[in-house]
Protein backbone atom coordinates (compact mmCIF):
# COMPACT_ATOMS: atom_id res chain seq x y z
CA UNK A 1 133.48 -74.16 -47.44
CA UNK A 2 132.77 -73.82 -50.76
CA UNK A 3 135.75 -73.95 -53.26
CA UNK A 4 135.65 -72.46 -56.61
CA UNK A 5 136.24 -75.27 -58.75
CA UNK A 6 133.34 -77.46 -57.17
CA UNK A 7 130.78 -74.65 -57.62
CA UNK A 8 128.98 -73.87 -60.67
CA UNK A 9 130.59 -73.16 -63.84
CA UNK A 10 128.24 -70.25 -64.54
CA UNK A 11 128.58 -68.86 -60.98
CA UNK A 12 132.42 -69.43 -60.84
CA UNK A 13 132.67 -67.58 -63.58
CA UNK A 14 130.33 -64.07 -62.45
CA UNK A 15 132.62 -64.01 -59.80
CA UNK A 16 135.89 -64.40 -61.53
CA UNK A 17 134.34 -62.08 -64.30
CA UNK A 18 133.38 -59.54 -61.49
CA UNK A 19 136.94 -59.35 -59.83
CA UNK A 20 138.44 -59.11 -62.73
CA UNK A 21 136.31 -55.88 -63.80
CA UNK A 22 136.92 -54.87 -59.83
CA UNK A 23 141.10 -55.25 -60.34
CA UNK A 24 141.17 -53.61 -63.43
CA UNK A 25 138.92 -50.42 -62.18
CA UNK A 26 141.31 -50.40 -58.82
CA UNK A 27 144.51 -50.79 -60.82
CA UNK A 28 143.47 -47.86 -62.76
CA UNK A 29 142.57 -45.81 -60.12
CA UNK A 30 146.24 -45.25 -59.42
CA UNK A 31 146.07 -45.81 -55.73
CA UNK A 32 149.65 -46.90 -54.35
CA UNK A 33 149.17 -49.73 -52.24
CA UNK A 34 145.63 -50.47 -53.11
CA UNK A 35 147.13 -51.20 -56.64
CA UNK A 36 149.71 -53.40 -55.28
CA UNK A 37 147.84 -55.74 -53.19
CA UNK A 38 144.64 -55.98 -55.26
CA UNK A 39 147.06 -56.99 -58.65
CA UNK A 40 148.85 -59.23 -56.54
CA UNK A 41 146.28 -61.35 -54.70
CA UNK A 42 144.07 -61.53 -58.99
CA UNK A 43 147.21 -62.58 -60.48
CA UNK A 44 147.73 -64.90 -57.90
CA UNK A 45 144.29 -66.84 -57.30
CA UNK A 46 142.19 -66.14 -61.01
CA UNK A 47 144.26 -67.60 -63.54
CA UNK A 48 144.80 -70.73 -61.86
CA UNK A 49 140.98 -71.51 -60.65
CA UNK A 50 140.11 -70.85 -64.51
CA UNK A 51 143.08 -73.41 -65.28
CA UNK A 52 141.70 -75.95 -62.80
CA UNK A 53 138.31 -75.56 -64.34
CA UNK A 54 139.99 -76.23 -67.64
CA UNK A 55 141.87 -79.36 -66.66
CA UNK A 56 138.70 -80.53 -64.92
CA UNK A 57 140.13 -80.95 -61.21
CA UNK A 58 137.43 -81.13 -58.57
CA UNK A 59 136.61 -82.73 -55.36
CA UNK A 60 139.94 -82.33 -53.61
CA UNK A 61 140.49 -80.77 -50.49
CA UNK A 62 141.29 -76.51 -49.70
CA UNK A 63 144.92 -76.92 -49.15
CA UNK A 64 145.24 -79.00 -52.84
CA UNK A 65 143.13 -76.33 -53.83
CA UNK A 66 144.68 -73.13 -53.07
CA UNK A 67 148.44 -75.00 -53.88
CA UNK A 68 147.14 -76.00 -57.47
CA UNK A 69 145.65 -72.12 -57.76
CA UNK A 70 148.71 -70.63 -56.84
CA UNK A 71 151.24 -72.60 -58.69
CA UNK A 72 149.33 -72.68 -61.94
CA UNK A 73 148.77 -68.64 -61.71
CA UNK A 74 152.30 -67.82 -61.18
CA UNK A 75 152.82 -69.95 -64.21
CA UNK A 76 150.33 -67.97 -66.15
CA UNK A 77 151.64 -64.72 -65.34
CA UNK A 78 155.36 -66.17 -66.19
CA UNK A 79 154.87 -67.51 -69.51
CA UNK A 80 152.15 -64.57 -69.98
CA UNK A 81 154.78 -61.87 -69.34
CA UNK A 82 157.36 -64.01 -70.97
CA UNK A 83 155.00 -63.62 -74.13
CA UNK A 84 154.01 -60.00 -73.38
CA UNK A 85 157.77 -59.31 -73.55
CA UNK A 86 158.76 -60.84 -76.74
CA UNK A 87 155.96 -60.31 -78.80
CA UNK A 88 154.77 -56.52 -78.54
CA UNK A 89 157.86 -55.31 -79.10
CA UNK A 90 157.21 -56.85 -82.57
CA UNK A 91 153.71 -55.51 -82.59
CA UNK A 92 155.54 -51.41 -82.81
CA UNK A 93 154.62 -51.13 -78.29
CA UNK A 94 158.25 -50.14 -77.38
CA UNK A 95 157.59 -50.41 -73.32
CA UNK A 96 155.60 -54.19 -72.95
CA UNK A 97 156.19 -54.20 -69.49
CA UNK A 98 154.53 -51.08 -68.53
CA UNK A 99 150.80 -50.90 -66.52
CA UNK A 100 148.66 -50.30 -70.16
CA UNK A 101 149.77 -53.31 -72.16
CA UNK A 102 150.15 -55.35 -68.90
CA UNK A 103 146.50 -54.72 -67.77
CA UNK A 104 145.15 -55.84 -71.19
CA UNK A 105 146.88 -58.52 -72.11
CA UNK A 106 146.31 -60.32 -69.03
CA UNK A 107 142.74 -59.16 -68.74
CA UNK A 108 142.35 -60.34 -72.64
CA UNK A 109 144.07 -63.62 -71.18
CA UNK A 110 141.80 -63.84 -68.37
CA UNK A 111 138.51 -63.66 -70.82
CA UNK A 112 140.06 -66.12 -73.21
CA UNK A 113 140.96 -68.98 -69.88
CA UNK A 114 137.00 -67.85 -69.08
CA UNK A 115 135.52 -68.83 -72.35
CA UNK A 116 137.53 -72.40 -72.42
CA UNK A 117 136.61 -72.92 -68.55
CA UNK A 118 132.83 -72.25 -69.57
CA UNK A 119 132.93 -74.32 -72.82
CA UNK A 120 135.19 -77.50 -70.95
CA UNK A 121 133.49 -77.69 -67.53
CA UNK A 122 129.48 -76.51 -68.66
CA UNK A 123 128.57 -80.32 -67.85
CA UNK A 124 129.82 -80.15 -64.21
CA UNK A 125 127.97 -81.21 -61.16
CA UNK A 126 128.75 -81.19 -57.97
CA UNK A 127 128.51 -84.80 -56.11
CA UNK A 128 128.86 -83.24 -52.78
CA UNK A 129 131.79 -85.88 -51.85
CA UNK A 130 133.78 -83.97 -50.37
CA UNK A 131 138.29 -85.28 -50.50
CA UNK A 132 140.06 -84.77 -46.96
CA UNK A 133 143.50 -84.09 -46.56
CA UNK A 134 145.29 -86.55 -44.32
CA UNK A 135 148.66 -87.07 -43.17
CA UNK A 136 149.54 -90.51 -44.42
CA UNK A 137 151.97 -92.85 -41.69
């Protein structure tokens, strides 16, 4: 399997640019539970493969994988609506945490992790050596 920090930056990043399009179109179709799940599983896999593709991480195994993905996107959308909430109240948006503001901050955030991940990780290539996660005695 394939992860997608130890594919191509270039591909990584049409699929992480086409999900995010996707999430935003079926957040804004207004469908109850679609909305829910869709918002939950982008928030909680995008933001951290673009962080791991910014700090360079590659060649570990799935399990690393998805636990560095998921830790470093629930920090992303903490600090992110930590920030949301503090500064567009200065900005004259009286409601930050509402679906409008939410929806393009992060997506703005999402475009801004994408340009860094192209510009630090463009050299990548992929070795092929593959880490394995063992239990250690």
């Amino acid at each position: 399997m394939r992860l997608l920090n130890d594919i191509a930056v270039e591909r990584c990043l049409c699929i992480v640019l086409g999900t995010t399009v996707a999430a935003v179109y079926l957040v804004s179709l207004d469908v109850p539970v679609l909305r829910q799940i869709i918002g939950f599983l982008f928030l909680t896999i995008v933001p951290g493969i673009l962080i791991i593709r910014i700090l360079r991480v590659h060649n570990i195994s799935e399990i690393e994988s998805l636990v560095y993905t998921v830790g470093l996107s629930l920090a992303f959308v903490m600090f992110g609506g930590a920030l949301v909430n503090f500064t567009l109240p200065m900005l004259g948006i009286s409601q930050p945490l509402t679906l409008t503001p939410l929806v393009t901050t992060f997506g703005a955030g999402i475009l801004i992790l994408s340009g860094i991940a192209y510009k630090r990780d463009k050299g990548f290539i992929d070795s092929g050596i593959r880490a394995s996660f063992t239990i250690p005695k």
